[in-house]
C-alpha atoms as a PDB file:
ATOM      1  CA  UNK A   1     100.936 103.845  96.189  1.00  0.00           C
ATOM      2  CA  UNK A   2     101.281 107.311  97.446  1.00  0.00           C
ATOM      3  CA  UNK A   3     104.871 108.200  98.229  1.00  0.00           C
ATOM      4  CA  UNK A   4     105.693 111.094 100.348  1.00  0.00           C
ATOM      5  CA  UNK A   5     108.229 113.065 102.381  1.00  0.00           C
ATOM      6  CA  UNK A   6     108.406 112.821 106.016  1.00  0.00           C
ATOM      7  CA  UNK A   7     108.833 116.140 107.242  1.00  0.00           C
ATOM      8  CA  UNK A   8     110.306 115.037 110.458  1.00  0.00           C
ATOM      9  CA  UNK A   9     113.420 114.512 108.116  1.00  0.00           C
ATOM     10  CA  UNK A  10     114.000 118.334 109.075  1.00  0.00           C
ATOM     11  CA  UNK A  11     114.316 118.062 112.456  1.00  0.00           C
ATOM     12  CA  UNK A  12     117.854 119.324 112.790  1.00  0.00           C
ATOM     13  CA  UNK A  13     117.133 122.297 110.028  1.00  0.00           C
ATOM     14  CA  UNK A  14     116.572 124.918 112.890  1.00  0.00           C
ATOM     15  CA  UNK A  15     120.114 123.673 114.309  1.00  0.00           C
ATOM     16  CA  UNK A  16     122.270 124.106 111.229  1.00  0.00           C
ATOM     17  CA  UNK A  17     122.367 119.975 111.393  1.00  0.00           C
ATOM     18  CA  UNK A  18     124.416 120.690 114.268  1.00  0.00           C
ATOM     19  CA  UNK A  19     122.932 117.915 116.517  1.00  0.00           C
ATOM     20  CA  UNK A  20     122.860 114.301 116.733  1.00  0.00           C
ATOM     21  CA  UNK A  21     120.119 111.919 117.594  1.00  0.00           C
ATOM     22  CA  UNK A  22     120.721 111.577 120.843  1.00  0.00           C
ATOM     23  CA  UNK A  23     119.424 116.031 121.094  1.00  0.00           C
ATOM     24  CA  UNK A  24     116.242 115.063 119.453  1.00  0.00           C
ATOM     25  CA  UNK A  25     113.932 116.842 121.975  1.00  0.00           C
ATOM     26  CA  UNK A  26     116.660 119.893 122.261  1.00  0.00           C
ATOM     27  CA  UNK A  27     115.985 120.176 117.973  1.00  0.00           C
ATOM     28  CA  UNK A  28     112.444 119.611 117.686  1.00  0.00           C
ATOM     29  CA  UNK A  29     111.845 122.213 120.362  1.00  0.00           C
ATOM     30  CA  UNK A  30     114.640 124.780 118.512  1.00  0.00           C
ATOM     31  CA  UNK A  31     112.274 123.888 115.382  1.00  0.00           C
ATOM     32  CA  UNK A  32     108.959 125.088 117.465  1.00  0.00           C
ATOM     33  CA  UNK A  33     110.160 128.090 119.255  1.00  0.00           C
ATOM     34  CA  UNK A  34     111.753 129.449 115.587  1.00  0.00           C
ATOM     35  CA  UNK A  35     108.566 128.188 113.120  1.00  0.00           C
ATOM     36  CA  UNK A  36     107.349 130.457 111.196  1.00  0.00           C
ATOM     37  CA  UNK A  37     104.841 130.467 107.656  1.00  0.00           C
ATOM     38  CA  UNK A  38     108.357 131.771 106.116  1.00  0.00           C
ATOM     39  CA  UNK A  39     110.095 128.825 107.060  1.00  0.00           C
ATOM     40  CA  UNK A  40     107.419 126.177 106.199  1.00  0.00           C
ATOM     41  CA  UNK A  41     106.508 127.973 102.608  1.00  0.00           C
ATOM     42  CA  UNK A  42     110.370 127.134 102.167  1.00  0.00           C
ATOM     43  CA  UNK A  43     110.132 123.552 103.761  1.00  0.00           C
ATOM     44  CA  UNK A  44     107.138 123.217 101.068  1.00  0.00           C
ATOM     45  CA  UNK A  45     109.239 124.343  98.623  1.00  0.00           C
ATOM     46  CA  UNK A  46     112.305 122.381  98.996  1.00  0.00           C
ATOM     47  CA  UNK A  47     110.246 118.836  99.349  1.00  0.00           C
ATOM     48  CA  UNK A  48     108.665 120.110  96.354  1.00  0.00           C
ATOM     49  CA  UNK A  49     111.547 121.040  94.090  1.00  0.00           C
ATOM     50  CA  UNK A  50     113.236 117.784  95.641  1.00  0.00           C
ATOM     51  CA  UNK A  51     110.512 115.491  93.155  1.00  0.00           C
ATOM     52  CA  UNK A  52     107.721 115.147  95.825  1.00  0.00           C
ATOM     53  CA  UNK A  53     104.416 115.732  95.150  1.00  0.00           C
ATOM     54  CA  UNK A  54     103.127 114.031  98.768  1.00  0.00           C
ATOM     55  CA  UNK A  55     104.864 114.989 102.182  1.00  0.00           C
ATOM     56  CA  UNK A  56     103.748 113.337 105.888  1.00  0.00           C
ATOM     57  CA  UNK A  57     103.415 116.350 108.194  1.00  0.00           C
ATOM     58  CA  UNK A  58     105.582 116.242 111.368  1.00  0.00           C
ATOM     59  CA  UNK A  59     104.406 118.003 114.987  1.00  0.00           C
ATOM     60  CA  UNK A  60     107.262 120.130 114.748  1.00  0.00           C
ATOM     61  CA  UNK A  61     106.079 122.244 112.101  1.00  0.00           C
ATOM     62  CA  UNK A  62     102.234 121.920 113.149  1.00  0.00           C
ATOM     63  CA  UNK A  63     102.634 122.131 117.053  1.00  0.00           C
ATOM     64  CA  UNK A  64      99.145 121.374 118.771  1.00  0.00           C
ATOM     65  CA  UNK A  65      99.501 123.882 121.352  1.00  0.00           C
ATOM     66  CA  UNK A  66      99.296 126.708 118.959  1.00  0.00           C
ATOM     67  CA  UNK A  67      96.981 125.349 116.360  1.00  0.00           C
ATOM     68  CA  UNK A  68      93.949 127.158 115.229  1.00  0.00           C
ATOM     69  CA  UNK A  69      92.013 126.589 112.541  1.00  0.00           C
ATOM     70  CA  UNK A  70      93.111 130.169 110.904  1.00  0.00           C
ATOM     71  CA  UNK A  71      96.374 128.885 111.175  1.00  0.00           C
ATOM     72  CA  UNK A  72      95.912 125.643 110.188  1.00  0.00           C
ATOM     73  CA  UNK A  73      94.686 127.578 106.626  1.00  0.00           C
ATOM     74  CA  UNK A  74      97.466 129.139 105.945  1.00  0.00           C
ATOM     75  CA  UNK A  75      99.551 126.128 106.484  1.00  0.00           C
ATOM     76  CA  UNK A  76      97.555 124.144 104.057  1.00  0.00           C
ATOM     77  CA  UNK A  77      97.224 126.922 101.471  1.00  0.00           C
ATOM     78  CA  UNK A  78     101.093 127.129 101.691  1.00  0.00           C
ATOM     79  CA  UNK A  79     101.674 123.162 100.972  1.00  0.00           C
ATOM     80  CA  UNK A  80      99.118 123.838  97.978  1.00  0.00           C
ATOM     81  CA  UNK A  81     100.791 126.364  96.695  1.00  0.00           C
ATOM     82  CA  UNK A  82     103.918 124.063  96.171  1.00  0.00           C
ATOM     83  CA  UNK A  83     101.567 121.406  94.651  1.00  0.00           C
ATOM     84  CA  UNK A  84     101.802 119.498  97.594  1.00  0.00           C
ATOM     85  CA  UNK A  85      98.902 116.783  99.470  1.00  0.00           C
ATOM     86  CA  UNK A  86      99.693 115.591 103.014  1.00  0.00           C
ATOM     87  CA  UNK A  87      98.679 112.057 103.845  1.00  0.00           C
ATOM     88  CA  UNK A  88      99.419 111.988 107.270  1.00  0.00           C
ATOM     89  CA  UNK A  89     100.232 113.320 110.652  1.00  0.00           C
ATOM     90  CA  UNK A  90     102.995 112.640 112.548  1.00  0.00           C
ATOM     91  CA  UNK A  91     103.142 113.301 116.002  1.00  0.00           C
ATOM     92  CA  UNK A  92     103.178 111.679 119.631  1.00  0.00           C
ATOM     93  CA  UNK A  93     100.067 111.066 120.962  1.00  0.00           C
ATOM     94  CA  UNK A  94     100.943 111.148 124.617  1.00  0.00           C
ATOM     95  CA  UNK A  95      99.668 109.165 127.134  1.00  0.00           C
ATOM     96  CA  UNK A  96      95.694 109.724 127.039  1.00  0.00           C
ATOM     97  CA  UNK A  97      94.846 108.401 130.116  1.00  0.00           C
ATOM     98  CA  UNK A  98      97.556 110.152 132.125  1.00  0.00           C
ATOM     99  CA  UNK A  99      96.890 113.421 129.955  1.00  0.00           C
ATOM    100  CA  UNK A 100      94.028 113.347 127.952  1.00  0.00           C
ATOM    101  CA  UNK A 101      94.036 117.138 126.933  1.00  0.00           C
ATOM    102  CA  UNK A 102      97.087 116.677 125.230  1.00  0.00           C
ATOM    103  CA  UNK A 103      96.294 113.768 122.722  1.00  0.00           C
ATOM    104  CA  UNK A 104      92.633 115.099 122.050  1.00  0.00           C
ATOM    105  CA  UNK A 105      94.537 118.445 120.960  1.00  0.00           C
ATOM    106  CA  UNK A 106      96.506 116.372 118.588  1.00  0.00           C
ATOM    107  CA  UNK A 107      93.206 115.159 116.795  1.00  0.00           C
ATOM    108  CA  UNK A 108      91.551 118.411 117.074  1.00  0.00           C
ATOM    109  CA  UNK A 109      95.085 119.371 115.106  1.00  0.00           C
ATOM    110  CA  UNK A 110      94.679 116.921 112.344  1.00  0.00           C
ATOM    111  CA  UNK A 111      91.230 117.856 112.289  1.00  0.00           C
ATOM    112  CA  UNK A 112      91.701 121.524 111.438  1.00  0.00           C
ATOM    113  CA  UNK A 113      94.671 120.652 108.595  1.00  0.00           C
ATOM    114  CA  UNK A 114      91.917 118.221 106.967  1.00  0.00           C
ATOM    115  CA  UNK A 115      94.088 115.256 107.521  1.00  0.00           C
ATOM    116  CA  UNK A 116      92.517 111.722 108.711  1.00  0.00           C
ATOM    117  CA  UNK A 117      95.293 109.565 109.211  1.00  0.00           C
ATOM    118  CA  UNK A 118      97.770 110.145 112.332  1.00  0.00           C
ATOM    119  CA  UNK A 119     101.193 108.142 112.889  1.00  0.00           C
ATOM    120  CA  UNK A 120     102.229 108.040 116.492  1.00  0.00           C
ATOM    121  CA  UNK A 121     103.299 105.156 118.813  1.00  0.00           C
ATOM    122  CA  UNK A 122     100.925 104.209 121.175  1.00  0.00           C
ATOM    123  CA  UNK A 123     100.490 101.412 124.244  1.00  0.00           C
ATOM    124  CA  UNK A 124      98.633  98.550 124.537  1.00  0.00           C
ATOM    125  CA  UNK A 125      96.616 101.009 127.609  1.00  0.00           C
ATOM    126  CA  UNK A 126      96.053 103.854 125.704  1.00  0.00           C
ATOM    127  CA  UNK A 127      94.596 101.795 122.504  1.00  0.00           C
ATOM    128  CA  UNK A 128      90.857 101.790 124.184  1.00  0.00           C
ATOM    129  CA  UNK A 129      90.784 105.758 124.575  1.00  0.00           C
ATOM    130  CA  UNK A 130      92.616 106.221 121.408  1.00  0.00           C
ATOM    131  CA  UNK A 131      89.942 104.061 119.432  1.00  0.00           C
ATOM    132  CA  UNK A 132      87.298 105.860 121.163  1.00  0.00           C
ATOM    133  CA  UNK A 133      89.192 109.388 119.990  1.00  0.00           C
ATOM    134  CA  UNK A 134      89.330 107.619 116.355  1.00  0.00           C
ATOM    135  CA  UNK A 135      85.461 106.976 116.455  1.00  0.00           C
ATOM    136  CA  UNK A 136      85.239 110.691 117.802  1.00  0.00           C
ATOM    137  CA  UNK A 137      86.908 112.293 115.300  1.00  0.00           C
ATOM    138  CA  UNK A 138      86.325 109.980 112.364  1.00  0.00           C
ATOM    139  CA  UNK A 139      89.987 109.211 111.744  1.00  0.00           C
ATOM    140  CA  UNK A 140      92.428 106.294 111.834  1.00  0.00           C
ATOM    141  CA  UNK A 141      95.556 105.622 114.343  1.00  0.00           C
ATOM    142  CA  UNK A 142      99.059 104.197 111.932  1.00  0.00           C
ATOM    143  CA  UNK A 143     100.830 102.606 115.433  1.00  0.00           C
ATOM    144  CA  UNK A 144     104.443 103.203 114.499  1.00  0.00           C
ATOM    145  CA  UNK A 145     106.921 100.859 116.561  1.00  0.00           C
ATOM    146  CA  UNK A 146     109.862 102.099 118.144  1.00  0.00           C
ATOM    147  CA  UNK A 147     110.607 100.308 121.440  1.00  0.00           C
ATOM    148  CA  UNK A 148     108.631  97.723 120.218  1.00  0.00           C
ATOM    149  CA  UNK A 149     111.321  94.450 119.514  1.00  0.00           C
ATOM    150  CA  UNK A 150     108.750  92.335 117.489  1.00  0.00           C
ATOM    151  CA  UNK A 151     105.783  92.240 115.412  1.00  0.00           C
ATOM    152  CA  UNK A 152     103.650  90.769 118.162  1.00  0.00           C
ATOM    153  CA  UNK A 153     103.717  93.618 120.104  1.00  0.00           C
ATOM    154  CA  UNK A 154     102.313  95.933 117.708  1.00  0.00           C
ATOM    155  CA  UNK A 155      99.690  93.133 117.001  1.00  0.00           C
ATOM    156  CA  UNK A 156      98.691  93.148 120.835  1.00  0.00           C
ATOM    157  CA  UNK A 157      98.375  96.992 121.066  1.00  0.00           C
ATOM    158  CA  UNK A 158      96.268  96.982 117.883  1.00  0.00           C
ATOM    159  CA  UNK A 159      94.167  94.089 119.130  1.00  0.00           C
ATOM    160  CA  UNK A 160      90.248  94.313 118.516  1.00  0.00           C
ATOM    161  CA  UNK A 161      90.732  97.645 117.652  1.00  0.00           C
ATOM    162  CA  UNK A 162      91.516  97.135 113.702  1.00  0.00           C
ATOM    163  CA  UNK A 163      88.861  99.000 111.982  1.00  0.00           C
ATOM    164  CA  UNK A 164      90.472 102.099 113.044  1.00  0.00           C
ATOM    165  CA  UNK A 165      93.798 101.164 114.343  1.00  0.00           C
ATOM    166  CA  UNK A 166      96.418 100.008 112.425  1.00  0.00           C
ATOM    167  CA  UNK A 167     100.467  99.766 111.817  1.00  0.00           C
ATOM    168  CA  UNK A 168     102.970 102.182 110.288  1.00  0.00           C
ATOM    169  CA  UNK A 169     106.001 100.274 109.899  1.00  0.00           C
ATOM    170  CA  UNK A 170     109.260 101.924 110.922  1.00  0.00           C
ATOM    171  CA  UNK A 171     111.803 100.158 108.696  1.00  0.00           C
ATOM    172  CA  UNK A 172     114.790 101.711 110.507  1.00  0.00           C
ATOM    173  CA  UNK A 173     113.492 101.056 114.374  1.00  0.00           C
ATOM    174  CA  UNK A 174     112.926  97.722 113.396  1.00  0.00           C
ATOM    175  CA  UNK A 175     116.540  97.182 112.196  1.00  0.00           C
ATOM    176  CA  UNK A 176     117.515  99.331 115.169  1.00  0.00           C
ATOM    177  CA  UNK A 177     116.225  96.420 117.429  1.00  0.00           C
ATOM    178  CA  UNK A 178     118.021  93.383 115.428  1.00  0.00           C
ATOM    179  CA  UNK A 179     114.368  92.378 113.691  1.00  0.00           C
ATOM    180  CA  UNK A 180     114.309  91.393 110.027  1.00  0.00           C
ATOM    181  CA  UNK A 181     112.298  94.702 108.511  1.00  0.00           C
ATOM    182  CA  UNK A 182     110.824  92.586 105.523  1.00  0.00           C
ATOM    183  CA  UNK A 183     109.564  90.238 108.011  1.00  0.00           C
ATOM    184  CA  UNK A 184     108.064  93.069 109.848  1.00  0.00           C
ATOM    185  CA  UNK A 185     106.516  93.659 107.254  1.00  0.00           C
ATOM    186  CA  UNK A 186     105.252  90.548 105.787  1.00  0.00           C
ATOM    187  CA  UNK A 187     104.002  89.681 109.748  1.00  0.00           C
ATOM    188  CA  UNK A 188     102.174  92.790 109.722  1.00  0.00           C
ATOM    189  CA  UNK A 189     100.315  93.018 106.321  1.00  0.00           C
ATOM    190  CA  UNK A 190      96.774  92.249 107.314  1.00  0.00           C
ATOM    191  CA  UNK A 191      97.199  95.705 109.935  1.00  0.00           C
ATOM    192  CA  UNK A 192      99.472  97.724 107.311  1.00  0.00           C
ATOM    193  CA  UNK A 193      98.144 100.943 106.461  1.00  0.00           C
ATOM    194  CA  UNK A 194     101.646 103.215 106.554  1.00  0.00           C
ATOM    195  CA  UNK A 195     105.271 102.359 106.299  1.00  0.00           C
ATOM    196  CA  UNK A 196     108.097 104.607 106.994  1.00  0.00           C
ATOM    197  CA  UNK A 197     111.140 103.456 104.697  1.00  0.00           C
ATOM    198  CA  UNK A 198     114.069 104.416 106.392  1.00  0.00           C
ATOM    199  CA  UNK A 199     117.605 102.942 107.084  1.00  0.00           C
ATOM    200  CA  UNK A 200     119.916 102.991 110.028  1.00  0.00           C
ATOM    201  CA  UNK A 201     123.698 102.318 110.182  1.00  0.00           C
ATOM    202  CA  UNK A 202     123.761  99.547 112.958  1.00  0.00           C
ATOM    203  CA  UNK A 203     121.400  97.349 115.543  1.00  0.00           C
ATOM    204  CA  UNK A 204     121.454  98.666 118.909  1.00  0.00           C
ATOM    205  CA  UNK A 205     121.568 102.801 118.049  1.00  0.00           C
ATOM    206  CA  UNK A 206     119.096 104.870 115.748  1.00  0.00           C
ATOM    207  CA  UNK A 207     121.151 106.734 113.539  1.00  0.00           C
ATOM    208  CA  UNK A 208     119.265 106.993 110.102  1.00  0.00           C
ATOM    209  CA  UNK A 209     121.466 106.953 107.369  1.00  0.00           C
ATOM    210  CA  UNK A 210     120.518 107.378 103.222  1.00  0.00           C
ATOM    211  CA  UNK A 211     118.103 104.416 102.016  1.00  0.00           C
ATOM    212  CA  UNK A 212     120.111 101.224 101.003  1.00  0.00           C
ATOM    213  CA  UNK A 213     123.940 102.558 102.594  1.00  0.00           C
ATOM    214  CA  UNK A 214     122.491 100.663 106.168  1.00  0.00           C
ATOM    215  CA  UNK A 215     121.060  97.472 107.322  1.00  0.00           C
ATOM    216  CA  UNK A 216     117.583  97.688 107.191  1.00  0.00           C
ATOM    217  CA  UNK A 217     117.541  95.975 103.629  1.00  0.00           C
ATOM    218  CA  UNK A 218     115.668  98.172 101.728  1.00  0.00           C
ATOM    219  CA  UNK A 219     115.599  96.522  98.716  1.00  0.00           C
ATOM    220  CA  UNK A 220     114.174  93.260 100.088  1.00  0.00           C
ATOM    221  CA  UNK A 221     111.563  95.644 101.820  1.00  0.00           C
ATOM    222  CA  UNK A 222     110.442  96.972  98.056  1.00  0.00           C
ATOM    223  CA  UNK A 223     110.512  93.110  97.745  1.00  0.00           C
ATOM    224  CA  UNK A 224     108.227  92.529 100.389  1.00  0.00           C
ATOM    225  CA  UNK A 225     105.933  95.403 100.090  1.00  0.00           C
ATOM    226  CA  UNK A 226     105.044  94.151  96.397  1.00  0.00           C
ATOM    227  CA  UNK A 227     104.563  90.466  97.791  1.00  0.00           C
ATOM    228  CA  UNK A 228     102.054  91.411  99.868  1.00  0.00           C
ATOM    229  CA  UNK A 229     100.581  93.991  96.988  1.00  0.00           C
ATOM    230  CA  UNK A 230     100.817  96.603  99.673  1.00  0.00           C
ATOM    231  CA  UNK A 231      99.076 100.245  97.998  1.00  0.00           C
ATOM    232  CA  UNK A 232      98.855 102.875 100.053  1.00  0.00           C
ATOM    233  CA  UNK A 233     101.213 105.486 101.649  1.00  0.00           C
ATOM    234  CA  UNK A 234     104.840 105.365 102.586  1.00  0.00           C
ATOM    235  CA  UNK A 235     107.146 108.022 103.610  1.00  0.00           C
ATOM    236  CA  UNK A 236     110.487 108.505 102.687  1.00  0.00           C
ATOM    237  CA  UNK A 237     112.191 109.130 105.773  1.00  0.00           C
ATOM    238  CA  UNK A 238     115.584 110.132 106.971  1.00  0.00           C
ATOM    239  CA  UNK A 239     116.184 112.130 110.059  1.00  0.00           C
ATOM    240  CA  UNK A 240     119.724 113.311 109.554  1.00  0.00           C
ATOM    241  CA  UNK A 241     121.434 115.199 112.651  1.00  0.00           C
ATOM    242  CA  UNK A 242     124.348 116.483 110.641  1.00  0.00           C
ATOM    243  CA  UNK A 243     123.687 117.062 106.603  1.00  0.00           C
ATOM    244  CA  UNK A 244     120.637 118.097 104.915  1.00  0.00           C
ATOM    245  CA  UNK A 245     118.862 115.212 104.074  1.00  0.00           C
ATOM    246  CA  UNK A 246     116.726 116.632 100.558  1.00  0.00           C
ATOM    247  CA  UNK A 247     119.290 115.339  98.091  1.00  0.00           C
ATOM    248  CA  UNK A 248     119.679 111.814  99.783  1.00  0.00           C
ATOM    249  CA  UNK A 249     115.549 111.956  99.831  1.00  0.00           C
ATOM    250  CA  UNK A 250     115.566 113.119  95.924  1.00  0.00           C
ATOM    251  CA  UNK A 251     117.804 109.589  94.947  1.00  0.00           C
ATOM    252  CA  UNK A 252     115.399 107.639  97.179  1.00  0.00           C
ATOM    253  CA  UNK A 253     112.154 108.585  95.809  1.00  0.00           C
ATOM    254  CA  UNK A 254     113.480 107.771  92.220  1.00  0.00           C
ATOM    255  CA  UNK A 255     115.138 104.695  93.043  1.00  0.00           C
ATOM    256  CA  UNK A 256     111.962 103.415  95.341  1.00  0.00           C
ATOM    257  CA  UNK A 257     109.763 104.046  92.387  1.00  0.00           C
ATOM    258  CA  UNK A 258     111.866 102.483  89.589  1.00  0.00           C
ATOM    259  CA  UNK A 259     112.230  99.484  91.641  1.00  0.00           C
ATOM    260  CA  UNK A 260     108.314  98.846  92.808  1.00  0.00           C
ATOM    261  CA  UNK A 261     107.827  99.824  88.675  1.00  0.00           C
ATOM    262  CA  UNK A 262     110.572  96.879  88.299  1.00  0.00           C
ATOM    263  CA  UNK A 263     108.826  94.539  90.279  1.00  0.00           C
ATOM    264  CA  UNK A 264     105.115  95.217  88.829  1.00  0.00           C
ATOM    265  CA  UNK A 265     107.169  94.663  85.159  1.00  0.00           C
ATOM    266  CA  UNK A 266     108.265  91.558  86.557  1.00  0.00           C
ATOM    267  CA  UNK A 267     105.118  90.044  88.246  1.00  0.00           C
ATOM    268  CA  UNK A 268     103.517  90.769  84.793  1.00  0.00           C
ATOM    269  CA  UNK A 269     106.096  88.955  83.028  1.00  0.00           C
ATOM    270  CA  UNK A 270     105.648  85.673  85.372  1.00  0.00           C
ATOM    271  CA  UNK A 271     102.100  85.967  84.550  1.00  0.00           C
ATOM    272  CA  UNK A 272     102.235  86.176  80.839  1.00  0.00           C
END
């Protein structure tokens, strides 16, 4: 399983994690208008001195608008430098049938940084033109749920469309809406092809908080991710407003990976 940093975790860097939640647009624009290779060689740095060898790239430090492909270079020689691969991108996709230039920009993005997977929640109406954009651009849609109270409705949006569309599971937004994130998981596992591990402080309000201190259960979502011998990429992810995240991240990579080790040991052990 490839485990990575989400780099959304830094939304509140260009703020001095003077923000909250409830500012995200206010950040993530303070994070565009003051980007610069600078900044993101150190971003690449500190994911990379903070035990990651994988990172999810957020919007925010690869804006559509101003992507070009000479740019798009220098960004991805920078994350190699710091022995870093990126998995995924993370951005919003829009609404493509309202504003189609918009979301076909975000491919062409992912495109030109060599990445085929994006993560972006998406609506049952735009999952036609977004599968047709997927077929386009020879890349696969991880439909992340956010508003989204159950499984069901991810399943819906997803519908025929699962050779190229398929689920990122927030952990957090699920706890955020009062639904059982292990289940989530577990319900989703035939369309599972990202997972965002993240933890939140209470139902009803999205305020991530350090993996296993909230009440998204992490530990039964290790559980349920080795049940259903899930292997491919998850993000470590934890959008603080008011601390730097990296050290929280650092103490979740190594206790994610000791406990899917754990489990493997066990599940061996049955078997013997």
């Amino acid at each position: 399983m490839i485990i990575g940093f989400q780099s959304a975790n830094y939304f509140a860097r260009a703020t001095n994690y003077q923000t909250s939640m409830d500012f995200w647009g206010d950040a993530e624009r303070k994070v565009i208008e003051n980007f610069s290779l600078a900044e993101f060689d150190r971003i690449c740095r500190d994911i990379h001195e903070a035990g990651f060898d994988h990172m999810e790239l957020w919007m925010g430090h690869a804006f559509p608008k101003f992507m070009t492909p000479d740019l798009a270079g220098e960004l991805k020689a920078i994350w190699e430098k710091h022995g870093l691969s990126v998995y995924s991108y993370s951005c919003s996709l829009g609404n493509p049938v309202r504003h189609p230039r918009w979301t076909k920009l975000c491919f062409e993005t992912a495109r030109m940084l060599g990445i085929n997977l994006i993560t972006s929640g998406i609506s049952k109406e735009a999952a036609p033109v977004i599968y047709g954009l997927c077929k386009e651009y020879e890349m696969r849609v991880a439909v992340e749920n956010h508003p989204e109270k159950h499984p069901d409705e991810i399943k819906a949006i997803i519908g025929d469309y699962s050779d190229l569309l398929g689920t990122a599971v927030d952990t957090g937004w699920y706890a955020t809406q009062g639904f059982s994130a292990p289940e989530a998981l577990r319900l989703l596992k035939d369309s599972l092809i990202h997972v965002h591990l993240k933890d939140v402080n209470e139902v009803g309000k999205h305020n991530p908080v350090a993996l296993g201190s909230g009440i998204a259960n992490i530990e039964a979502c290790i559980d349920a991710l080795k049940e259903i011998k899930y292997d491919q990429s998850l993000s470590i992810e934890q959008e603080s407003a008011s601390y730097d995240p990296t050290k929280d991240c650092t103490v979740a990579l190594k206790w994610v990976r000791e406990s899917l080790d754990k489990k493997v040991i066990e599940t061996n052990s049955v078997e013997l």
